[in-house]
PDB file of N, CA and C in Angstrom:
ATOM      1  N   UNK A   1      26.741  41.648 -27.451  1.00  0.00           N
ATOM      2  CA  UNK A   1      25.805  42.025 -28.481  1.00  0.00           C
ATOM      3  C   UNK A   1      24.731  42.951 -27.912  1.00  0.00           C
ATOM      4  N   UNK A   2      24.384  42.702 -26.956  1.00  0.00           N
ATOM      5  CA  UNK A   2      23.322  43.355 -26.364  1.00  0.00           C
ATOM      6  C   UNK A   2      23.767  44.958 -25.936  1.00  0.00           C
ATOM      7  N   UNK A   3      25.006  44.911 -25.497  1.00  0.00           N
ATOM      8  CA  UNK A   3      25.741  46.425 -24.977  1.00  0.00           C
ATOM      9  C   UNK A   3      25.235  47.321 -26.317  1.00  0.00           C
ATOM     10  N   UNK A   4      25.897  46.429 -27.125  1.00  0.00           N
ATOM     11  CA  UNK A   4      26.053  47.373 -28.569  1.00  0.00           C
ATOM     12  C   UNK A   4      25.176  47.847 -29.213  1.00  0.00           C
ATOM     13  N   UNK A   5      23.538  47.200 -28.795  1.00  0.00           N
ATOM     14  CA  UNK A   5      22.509  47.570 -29.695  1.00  0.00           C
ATOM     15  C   UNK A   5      21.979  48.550 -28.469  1.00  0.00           C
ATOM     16  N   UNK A   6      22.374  48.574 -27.435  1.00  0.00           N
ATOM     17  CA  UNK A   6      21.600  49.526 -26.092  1.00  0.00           C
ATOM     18  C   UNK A   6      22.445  50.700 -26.375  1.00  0.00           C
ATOM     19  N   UNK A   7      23.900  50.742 -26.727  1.00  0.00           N
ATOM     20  CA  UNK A   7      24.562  51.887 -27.256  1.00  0.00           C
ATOM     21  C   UNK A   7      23.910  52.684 -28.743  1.00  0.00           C
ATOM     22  N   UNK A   8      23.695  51.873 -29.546  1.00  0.00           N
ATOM     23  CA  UNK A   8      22.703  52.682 -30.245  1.00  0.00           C
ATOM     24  C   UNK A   8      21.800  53.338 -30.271  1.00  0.00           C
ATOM     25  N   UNK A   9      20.725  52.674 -29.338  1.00  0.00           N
ATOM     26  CA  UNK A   9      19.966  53.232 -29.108  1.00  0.00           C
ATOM     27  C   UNK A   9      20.049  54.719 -28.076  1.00  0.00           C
ATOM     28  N   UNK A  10      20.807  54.749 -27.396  1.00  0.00           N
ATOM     29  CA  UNK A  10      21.301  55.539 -26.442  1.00  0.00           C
ATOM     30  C   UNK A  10      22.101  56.363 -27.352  1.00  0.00           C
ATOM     31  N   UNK A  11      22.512  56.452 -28.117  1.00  0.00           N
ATOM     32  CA  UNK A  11      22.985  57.677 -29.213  1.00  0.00           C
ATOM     33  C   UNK A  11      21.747  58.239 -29.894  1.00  0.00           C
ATOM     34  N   UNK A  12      20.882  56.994 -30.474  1.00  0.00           N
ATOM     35  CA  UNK A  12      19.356  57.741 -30.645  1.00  0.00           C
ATOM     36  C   UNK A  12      18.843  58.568 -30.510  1.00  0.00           C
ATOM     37  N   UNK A  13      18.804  58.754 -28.926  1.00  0.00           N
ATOM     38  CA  UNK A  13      18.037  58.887 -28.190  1.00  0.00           C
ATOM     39  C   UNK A  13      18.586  60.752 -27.930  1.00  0.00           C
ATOM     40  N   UNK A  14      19.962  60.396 -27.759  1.00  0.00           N
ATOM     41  CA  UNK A  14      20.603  61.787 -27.893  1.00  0.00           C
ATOM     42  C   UNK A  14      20.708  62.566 -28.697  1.00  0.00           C
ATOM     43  N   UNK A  15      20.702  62.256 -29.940  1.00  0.00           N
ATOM     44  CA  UNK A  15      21.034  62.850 -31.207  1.00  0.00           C
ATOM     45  C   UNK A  15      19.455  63.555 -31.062  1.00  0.00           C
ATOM     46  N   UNK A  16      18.267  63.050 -31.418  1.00  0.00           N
ATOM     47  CA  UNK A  16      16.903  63.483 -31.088  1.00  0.00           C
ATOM     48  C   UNK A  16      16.598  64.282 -30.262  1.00  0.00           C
ATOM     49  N   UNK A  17      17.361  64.494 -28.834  1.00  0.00           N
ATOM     50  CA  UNK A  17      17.269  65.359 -27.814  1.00  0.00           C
ATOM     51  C   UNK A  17      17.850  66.716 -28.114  1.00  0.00           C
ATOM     52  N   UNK A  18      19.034  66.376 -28.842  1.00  0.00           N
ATOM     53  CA  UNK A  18      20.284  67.595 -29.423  1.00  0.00           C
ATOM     54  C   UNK A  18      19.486  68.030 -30.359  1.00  0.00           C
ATOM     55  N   UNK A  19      18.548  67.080 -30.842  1.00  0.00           N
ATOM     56  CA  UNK A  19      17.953  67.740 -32.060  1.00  0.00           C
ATOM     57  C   UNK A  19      16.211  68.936 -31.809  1.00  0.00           C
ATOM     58  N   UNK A  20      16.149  68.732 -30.489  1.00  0.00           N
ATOM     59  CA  UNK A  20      14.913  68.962 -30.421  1.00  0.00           C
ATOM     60  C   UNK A  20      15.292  70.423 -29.533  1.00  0.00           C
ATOM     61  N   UNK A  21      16.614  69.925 -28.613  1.00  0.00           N
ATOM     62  CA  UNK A  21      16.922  71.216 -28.007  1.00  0.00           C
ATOM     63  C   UNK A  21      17.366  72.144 -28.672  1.00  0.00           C
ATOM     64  N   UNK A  22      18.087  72.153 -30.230  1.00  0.00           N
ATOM     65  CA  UNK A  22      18.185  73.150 -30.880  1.00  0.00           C
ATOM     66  C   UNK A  22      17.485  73.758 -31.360  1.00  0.00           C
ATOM     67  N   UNK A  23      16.325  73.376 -31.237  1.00  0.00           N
ATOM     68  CA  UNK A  23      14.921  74.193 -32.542  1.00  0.00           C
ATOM     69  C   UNK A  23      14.450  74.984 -31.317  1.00  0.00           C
ATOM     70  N   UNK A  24      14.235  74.211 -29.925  1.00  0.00           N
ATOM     71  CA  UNK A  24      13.845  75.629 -29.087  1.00  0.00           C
ATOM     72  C   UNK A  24      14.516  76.428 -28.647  1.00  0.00           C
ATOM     73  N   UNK A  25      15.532  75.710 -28.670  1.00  0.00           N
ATOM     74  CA  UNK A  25      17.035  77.407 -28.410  1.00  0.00           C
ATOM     75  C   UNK A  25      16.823  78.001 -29.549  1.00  0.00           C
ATOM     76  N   UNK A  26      16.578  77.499 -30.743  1.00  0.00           N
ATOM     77  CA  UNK A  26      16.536  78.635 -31.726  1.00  0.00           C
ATOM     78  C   UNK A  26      15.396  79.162 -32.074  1.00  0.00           C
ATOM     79  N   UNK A  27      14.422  78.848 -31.554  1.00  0.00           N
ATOM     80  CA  UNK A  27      13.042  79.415 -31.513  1.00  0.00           C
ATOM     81  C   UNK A  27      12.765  80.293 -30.437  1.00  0.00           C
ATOM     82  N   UNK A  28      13.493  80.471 -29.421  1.00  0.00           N
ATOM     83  CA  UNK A  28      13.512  81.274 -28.265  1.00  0.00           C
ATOM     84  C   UNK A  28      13.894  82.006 -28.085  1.00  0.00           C
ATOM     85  N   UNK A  29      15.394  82.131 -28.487  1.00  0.00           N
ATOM     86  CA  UNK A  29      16.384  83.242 -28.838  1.00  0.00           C
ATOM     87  C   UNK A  29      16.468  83.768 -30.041  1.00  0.00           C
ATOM     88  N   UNK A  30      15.950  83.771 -30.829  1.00  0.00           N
ATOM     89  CA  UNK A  30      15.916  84.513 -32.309  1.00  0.00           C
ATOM     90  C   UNK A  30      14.692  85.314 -32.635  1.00  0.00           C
ATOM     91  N   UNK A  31      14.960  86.323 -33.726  1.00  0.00           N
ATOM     92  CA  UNK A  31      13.856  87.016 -34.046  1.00  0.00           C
ATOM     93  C   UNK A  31      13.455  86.507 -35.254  1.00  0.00           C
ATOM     94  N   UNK A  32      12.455  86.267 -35.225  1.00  0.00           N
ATOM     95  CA  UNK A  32      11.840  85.820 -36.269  1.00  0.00           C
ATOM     96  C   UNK A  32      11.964  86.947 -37.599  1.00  0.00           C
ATOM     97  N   UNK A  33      11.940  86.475 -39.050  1.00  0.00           N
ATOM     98  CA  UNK A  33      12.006  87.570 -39.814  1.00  0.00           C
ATOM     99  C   UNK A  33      10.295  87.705 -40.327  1.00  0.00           C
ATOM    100  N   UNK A  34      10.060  88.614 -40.611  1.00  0.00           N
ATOM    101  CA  UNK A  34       8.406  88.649 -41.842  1.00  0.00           C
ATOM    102  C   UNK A  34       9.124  89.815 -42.925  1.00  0.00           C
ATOM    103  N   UNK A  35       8.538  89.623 -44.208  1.00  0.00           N
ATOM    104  CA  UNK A  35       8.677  90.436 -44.961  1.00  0.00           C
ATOM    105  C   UNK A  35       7.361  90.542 -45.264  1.00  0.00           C
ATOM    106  N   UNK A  36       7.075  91.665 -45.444  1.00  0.00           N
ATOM    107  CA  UNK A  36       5.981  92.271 -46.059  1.00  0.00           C
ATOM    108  C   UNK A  36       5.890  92.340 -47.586  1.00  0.00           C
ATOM    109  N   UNK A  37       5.375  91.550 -48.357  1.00  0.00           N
ATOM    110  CA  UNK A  37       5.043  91.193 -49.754  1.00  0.00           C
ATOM    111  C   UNK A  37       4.639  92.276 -50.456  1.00  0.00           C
ATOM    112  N   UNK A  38       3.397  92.734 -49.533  1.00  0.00           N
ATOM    113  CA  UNK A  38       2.707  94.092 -50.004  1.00  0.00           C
ATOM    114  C   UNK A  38       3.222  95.055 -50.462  1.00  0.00           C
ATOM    115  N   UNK A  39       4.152  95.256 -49.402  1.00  0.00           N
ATOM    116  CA  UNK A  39       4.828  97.048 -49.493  1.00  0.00           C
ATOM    117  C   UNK A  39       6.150  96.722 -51.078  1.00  0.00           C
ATOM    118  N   UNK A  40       6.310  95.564 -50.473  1.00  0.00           N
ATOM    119  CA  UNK A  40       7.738  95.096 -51.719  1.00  0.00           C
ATOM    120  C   UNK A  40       7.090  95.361 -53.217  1.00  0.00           C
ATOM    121  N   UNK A  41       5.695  94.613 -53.525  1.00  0.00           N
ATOM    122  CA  UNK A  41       5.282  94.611 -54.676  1.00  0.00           C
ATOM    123  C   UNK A  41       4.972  96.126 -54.990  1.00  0.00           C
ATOM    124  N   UNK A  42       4.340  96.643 -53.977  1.00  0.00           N
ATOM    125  CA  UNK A  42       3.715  98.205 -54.461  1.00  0.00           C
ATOM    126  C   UNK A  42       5.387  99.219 -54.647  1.00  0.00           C
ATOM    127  N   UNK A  43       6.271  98.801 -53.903  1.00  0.00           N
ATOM    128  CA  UNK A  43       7.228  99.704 -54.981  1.00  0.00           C
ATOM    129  C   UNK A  43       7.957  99.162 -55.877  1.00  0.00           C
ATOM    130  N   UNK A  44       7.652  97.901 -56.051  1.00  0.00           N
ATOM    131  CA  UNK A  44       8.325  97.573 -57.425  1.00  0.00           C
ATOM    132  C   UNK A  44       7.659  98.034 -58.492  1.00  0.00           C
ATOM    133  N   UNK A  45       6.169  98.103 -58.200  1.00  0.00           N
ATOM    134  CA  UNK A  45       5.556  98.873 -59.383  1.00  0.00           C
ATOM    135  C   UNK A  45       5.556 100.203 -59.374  1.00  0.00           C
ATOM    136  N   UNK A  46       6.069 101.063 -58.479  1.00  0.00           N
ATOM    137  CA  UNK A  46       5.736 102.679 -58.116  1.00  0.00           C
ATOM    138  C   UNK A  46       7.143 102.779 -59.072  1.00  0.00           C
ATOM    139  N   UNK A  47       8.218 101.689 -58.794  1.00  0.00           N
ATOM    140  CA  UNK A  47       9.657 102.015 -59.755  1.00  0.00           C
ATOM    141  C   UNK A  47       9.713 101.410 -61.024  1.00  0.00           C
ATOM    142  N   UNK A  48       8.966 100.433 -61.690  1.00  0.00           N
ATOM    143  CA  UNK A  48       8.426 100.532 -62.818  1.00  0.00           C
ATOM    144  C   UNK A  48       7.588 101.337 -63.776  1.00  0.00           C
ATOM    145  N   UNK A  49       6.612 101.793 -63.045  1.00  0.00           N
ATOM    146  CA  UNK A  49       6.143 103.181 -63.757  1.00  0.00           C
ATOM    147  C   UNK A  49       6.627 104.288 -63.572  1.00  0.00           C
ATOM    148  N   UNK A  50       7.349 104.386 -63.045  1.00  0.00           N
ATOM    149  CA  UNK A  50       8.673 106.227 -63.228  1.00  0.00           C
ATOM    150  C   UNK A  50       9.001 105.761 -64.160  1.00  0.00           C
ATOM    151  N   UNK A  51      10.139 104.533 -63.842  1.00  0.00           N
ATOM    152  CA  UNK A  51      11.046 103.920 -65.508  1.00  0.00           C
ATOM    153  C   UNK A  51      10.343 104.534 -66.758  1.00  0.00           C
ATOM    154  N   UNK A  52       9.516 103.915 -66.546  1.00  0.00           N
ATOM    155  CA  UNK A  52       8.583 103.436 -68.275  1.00  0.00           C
ATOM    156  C   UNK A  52       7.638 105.153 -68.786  1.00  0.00           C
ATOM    157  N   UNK A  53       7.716 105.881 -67.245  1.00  0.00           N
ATOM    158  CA  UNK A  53       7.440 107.154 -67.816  1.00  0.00           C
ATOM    159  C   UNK A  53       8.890 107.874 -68.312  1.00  0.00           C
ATOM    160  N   UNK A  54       9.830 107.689 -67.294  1.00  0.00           N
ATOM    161  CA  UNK A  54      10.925 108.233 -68.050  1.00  0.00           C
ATOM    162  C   UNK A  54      11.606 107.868 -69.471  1.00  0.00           C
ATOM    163  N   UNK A  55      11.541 106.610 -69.621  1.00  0.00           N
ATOM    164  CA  UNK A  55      11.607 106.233 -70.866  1.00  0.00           C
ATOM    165  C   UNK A  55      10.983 106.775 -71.995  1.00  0.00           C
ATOM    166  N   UNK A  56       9.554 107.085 -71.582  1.00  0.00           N
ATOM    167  CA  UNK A  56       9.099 107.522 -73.296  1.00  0.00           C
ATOM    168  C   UNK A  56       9.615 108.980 -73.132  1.00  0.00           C
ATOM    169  N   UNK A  57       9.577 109.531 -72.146  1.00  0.00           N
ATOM    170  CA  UNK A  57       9.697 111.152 -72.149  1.00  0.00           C
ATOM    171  C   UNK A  57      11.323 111.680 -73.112  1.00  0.00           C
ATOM    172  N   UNK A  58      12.215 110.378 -72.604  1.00  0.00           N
ATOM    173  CA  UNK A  58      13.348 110.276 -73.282  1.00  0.00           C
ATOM    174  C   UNK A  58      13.009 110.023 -74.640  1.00  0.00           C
ATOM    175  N   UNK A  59      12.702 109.369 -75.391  1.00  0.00           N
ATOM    176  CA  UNK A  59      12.429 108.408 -76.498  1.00  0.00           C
ATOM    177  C   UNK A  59      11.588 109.638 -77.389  1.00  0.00           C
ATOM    178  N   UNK A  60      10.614 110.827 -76.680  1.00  0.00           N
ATOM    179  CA  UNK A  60       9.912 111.969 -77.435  1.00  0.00           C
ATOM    180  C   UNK A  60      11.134 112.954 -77.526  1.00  0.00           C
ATOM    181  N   UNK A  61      11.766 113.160 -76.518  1.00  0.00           N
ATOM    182  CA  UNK A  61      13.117 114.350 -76.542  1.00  0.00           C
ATOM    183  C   UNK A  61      14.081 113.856 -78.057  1.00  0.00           C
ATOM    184  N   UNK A  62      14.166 112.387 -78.029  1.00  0.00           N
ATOM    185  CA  UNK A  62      15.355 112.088 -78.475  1.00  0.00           C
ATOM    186  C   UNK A  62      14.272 112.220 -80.365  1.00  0.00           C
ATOM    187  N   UNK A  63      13.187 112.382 -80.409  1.00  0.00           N
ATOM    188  CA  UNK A  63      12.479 112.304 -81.677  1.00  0.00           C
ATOM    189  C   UNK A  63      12.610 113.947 -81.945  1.00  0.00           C
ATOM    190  N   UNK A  64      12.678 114.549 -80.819  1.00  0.00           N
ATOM    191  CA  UNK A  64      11.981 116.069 -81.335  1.00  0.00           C
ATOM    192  C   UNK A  64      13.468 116.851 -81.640  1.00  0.00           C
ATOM    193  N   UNK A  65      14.618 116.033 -81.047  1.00  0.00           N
ATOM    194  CA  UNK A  65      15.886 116.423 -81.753  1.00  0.00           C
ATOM    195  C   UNK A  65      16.118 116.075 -83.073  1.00  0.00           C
ATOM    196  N   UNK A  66      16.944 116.933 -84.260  1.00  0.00           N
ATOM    197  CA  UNK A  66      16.624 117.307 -85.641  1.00  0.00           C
ATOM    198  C   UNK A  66      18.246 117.786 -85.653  1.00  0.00           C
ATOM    199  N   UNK A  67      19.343 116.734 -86.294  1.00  0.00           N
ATOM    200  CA  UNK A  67      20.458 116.680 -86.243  1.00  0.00           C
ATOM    201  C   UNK A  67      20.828 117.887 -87.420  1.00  0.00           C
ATOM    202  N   UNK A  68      21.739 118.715 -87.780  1.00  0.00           N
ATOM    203  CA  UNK A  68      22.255 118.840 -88.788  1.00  0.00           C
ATOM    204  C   UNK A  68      23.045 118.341 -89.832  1.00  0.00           C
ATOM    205  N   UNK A  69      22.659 118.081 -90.991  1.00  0.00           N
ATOM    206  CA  UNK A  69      23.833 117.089 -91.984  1.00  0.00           C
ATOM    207  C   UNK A  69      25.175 117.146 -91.014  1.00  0.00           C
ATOM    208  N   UNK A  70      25.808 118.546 -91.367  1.00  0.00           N
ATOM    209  CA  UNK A  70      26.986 118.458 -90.754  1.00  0.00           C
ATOM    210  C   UNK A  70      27.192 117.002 -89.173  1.00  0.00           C
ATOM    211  N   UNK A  71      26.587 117.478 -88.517  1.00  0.00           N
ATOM    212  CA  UNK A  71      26.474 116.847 -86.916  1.00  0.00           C
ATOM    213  C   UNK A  71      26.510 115.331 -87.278  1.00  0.00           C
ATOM    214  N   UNK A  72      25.459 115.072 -88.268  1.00  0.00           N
ATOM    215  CA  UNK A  72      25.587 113.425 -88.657  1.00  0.00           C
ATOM    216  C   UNK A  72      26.857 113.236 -89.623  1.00  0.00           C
ATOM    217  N   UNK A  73      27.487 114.221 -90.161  1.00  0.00           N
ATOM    218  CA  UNK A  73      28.503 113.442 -90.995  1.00  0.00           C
ATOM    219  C   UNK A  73      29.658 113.682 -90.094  1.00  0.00           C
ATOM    220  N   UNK A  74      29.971 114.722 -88.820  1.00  0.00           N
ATOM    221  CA  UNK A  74      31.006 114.232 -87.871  1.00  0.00           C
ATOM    222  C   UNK A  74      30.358 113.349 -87.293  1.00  0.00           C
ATOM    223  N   UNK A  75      29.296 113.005 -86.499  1.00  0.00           N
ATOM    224  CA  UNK A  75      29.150 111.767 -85.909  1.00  0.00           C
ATOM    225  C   UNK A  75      29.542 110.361 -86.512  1.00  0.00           C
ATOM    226  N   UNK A  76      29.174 110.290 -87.823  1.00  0.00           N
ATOM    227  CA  UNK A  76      29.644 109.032 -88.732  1.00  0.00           C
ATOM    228  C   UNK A  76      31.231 108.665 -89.151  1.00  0.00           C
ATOM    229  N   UNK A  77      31.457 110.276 -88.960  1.00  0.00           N
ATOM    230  CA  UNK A  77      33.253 109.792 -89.330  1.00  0.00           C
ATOM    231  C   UNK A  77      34.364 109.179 -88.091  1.00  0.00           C
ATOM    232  N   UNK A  78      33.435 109.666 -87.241  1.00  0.00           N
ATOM    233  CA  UNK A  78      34.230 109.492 -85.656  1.00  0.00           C
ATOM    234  C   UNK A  78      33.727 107.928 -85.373  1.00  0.00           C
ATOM    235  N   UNK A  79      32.583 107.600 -85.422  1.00  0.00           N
ATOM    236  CA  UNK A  79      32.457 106.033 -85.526  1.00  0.00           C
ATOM    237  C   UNK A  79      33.294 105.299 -86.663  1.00  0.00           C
ATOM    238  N   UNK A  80      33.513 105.718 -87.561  1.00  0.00           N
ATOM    239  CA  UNK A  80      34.425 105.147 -89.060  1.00  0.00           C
ATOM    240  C   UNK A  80      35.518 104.577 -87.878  1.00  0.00           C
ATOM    241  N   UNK A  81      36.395 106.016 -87.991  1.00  0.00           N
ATOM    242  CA  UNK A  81      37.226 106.483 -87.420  1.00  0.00           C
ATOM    243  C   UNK A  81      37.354 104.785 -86.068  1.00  0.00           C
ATOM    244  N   UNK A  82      36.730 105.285 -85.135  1.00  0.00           N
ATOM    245  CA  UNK A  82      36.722 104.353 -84.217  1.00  0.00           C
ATOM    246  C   UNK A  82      36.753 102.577 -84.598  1.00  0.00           C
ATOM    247  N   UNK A  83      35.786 102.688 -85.448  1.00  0.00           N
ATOM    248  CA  UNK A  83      36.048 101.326 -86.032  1.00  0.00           C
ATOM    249  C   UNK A  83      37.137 100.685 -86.848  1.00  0.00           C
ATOM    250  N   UNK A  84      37.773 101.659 -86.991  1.00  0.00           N
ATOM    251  CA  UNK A  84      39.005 101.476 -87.766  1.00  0.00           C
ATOM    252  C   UNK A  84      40.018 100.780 -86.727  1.00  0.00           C
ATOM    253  N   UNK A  85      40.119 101.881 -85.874  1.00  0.00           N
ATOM    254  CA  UNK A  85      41.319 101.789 -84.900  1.00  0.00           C
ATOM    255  C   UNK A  85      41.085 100.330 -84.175  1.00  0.00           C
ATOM    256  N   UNK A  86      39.653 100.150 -83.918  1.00  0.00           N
ATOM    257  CA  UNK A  86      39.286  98.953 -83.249  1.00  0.00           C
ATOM    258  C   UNK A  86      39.897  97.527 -84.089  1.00  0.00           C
ATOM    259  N   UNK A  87      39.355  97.866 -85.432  1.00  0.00           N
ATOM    260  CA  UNK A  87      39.721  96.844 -86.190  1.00  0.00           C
ATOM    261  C   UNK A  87      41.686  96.223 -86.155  1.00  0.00           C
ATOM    262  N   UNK A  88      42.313  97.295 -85.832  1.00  0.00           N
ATOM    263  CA  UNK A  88      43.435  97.380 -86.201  1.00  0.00           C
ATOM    264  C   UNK A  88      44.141  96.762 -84.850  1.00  0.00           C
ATOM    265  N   UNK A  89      43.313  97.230 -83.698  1.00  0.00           N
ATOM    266  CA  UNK A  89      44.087  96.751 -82.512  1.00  0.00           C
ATOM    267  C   UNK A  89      43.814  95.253 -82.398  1.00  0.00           C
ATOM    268  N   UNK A  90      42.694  94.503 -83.215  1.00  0.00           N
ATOM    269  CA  UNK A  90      42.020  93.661 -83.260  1.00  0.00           C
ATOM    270  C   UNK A  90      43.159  92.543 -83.520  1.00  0.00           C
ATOM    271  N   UNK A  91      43.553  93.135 -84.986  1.00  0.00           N
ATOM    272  CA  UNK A  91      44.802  92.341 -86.081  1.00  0.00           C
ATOM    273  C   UNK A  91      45.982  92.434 -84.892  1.00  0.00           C
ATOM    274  N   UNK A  92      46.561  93.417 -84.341  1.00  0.00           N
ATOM    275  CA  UNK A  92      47.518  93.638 -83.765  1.00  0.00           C
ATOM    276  C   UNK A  92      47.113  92.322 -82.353  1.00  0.00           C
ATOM    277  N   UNK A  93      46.871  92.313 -82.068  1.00  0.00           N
ATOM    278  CA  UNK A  93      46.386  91.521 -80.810  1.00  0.00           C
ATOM    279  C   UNK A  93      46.556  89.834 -81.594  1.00  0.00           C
ATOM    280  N   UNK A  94      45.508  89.413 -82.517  1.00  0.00           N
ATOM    281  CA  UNK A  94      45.794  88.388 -83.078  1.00  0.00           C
ATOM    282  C   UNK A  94      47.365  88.395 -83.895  1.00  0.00           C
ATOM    283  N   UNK A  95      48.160  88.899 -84.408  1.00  0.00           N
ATOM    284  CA  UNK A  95      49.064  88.822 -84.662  1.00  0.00           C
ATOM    285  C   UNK A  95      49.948  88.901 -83.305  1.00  0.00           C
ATOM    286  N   UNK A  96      49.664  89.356 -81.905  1.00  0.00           N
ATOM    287  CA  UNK A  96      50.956  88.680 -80.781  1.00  0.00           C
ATOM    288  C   UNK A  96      50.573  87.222 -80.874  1.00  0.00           C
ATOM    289  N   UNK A  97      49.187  87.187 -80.126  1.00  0.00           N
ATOM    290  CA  UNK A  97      49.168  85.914 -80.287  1.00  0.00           C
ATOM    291  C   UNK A  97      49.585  84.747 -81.130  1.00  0.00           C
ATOM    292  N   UNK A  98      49.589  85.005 -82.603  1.00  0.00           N
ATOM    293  CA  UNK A  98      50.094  83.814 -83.543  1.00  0.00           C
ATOM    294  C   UNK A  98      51.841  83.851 -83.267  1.00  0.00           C
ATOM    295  N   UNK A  99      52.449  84.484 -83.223  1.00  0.00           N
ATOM    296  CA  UNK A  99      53.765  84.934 -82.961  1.00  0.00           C
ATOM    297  C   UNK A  99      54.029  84.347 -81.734  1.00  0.00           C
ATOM    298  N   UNK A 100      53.145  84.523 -80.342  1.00  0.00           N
ATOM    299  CA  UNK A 100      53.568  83.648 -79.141  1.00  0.00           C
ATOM    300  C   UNK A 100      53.436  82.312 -79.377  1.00  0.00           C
ATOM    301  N   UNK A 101      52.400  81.835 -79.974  1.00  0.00           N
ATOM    302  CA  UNK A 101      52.204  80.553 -80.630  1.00  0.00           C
ATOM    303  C   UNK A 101      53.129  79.996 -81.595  1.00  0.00           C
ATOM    304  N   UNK A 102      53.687  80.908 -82.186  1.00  0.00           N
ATOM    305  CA  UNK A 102      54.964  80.056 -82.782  1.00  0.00           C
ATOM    306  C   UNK A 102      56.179  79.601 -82.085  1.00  0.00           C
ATOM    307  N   UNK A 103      56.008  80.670 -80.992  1.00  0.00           N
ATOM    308  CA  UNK A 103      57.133  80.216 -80.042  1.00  0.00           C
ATOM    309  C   UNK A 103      57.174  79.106 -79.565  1.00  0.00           C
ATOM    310  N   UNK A 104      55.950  79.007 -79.179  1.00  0.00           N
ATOM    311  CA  UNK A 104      55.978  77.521 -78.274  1.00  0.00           C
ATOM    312  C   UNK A 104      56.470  76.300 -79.239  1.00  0.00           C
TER     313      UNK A 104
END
């Protein structure tokens, strides 16, 4: 009985040592990292305000453009158009499927 509780302790004792020698091997041999908070925040905002300037500059271009009827009624037919075909591949797709499903 006595071996067995002196063996415990004697694993203790090691495990704690293994444990203590790894933090200064790894505190000795490694480079520590730092990030600099500062510099990170100041260009997250230097690339937020380009964005948000480029954005409106877009958003005035896209106001000061002045479509022609024509231009909007091909633009509208080609979306029709598109939505059509979409719709259709839609049915076509659900119709394999019900068809593989009958198979089973």
């Amino acid at each position: 009985m006595m071996y067995f509780i002196l063996q415990i302790i004697i694993f203790i004792v090691f495990i704690i040592l293994v444990h203590y020698l790894w933090n200064i091997f790894k505190d000795t041999f490694t480079v520590k990292k730092t990030k600099d908070l500062n510099t990170t925040i100041e260009k997250y905002k230097l690339l937020m305000e380009t964005n948000l300037s480029i954005s409106k500059d877009k958003v005035l271009e896209l106001d000061k453009v002045d479509l022609e009827e024509k231009e909007k009624e091909i633009i509208e037919n080609d979306l029709n158009q598109f939505m059509s075909e979409l719709r259709m591949s839609e049915l076509r797709m659900s119709e394999l499927q019900m068809g593989e499903l009958s198979i089973l």
